[in-house]
C-alpha atoms as a PDB file:
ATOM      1  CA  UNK A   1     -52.914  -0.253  -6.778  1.00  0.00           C
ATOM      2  CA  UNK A   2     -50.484  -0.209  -9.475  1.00  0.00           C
ATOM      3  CA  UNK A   3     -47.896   2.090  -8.403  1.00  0.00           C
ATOM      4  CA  UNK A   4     -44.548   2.799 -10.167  1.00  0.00           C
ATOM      5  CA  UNK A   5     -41.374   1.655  -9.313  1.00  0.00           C
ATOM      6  CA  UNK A   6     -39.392   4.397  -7.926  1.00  0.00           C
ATOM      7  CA  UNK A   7     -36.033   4.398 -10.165  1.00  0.00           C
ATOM      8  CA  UNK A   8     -32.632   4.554  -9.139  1.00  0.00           C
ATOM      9  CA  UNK A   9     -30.198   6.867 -10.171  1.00  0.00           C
ATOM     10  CA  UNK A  10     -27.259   5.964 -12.224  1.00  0.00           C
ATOM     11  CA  UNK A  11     -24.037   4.839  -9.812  1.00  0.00           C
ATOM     12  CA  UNK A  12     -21.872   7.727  -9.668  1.00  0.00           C
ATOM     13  CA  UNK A  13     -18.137   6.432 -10.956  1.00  0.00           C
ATOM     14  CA  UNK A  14     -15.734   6.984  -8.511  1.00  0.00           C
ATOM     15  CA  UNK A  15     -13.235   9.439  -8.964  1.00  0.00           C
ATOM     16  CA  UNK A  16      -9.602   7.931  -8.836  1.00  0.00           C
ATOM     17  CA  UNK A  17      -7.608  10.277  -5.948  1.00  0.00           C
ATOM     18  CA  UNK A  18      -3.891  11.195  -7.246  1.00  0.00           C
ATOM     19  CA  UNK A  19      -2.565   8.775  -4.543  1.00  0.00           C
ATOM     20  CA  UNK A  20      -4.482   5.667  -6.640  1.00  0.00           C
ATOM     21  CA  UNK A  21      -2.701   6.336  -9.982  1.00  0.00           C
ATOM     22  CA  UNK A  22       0.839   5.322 -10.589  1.00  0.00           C
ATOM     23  CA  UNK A  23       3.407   7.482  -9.109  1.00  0.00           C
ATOM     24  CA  UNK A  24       5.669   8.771 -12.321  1.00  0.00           C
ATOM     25  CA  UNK A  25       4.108   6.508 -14.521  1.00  0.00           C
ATOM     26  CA  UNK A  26       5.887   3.258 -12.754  1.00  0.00           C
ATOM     27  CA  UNK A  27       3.849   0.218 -11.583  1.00  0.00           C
ATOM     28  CA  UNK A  28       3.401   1.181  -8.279  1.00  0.00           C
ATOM     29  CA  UNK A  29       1.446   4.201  -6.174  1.00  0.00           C
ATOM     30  CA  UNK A  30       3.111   6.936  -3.668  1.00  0.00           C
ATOM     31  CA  UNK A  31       1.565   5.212  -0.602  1.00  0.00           C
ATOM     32  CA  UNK A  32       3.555   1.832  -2.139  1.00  0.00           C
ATOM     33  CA  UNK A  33       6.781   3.839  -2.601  1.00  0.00           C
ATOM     34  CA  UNK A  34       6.756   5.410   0.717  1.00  0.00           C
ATOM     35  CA  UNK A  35       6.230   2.577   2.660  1.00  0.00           C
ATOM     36  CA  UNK A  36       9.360   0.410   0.965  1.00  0.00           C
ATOM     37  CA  UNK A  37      11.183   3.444   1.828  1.00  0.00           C
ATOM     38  CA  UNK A  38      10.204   3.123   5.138  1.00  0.00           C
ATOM     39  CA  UNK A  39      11.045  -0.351   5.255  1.00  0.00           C
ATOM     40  CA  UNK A  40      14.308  -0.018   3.708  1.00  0.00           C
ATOM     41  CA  UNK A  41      15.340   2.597   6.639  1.00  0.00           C
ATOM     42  CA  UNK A  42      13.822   0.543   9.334  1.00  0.00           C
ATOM     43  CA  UNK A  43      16.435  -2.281   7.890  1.00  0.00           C
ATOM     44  CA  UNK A  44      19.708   0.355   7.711  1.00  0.00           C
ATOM     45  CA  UNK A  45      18.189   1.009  11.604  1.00  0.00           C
ATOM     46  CA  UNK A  46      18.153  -3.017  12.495  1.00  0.00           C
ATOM     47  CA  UNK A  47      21.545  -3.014  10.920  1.00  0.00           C
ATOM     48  CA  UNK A  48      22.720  -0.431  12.690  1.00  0.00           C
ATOM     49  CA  UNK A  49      21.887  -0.746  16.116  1.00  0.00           C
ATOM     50  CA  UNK A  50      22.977  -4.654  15.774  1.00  0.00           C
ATOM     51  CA  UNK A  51      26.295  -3.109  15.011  1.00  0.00           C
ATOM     52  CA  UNK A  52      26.292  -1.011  18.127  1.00  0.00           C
ATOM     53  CA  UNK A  53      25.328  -4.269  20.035  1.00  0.00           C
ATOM     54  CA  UNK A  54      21.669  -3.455  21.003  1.00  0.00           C
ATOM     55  CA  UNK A  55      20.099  -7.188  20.212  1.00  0.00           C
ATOM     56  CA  UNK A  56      16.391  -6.663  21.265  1.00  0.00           C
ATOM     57  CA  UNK A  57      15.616  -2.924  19.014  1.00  0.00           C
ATOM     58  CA  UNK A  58      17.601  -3.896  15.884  1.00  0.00           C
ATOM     59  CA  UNK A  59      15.629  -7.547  16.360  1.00  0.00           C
ATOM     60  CA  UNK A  60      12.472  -5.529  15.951  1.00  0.00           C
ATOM     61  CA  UNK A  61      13.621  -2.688  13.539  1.00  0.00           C
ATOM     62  CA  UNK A  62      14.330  -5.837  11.274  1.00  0.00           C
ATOM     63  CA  UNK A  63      11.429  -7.922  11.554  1.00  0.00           C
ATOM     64  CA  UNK A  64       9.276  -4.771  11.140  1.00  0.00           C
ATOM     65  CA  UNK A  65      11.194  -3.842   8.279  1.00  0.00           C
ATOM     66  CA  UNK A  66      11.448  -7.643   6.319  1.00  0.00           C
ATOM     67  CA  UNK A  67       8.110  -9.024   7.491  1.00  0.00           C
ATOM     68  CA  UNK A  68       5.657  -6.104   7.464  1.00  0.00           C
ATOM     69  CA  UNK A  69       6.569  -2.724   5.565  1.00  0.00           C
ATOM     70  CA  UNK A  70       8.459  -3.843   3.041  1.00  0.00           C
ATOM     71  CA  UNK A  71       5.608  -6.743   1.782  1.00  0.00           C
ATOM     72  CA  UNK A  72       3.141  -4.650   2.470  1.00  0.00           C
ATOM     73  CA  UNK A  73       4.698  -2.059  -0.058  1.00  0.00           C
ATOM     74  CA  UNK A  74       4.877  -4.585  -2.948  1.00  0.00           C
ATOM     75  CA  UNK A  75       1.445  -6.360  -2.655  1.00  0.00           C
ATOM     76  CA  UNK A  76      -0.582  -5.322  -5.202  1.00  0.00           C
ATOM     77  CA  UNK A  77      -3.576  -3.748  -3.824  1.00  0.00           C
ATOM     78  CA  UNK A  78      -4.390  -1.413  -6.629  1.00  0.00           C
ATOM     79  CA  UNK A  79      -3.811  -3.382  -9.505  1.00  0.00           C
ATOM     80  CA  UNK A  80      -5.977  -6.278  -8.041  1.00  0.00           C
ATOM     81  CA  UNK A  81      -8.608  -3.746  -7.522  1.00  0.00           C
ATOM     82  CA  UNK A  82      -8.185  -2.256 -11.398  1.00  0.00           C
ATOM     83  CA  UNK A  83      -8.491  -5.774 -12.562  1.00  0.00           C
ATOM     84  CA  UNK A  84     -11.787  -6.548 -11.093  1.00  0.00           C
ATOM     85  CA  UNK A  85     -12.924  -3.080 -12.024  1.00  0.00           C
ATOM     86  CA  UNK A  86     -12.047  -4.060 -15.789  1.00  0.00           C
ATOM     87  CA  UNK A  87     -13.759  -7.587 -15.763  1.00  0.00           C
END
């Protein structure tokens, strides 16, 4: 009753997708980039409309603009994950 171990084949490496590496060799990736710049213009918007006098949608367009996109854009997602790959 001695039967072989079945073995596994090698991990396959994943392939890094263009959105992954740095965008134009600078520290951070396209995704990163696009959603400060959506940030930034949901801040002009918040500006804005508080300067037309709309309180409730420029309270929002700010909030959404400080508080979610524009962190979200600068966390570092992909070099944390590069490190750990490394290590």
């Amino acid at each position: 009753m001695n039967q072989e171990r079945r073995q596994r084949p090698p991990r396959r490496r994943r392939k890094v997708s263009v959105k992954e590496t740095p965008f134009l060799g600078l520290p951070y990736s396209r995704t990163q980039y696009l959603l400060l710049f959506v940030g930034i213009v949901l801040i002009l918007l918040g500006f804005g409309l508080l300067y037309t006098g709309d309180a409730v949608f420029s309270t929002v367009s700010l909030v959404l603009g400080y508080v979610v996109f524009v962190p979200v854009a600068l966390w570092p997602w992909r070099r944390r994950a590069r490190a750990q790959e490394s290590s």
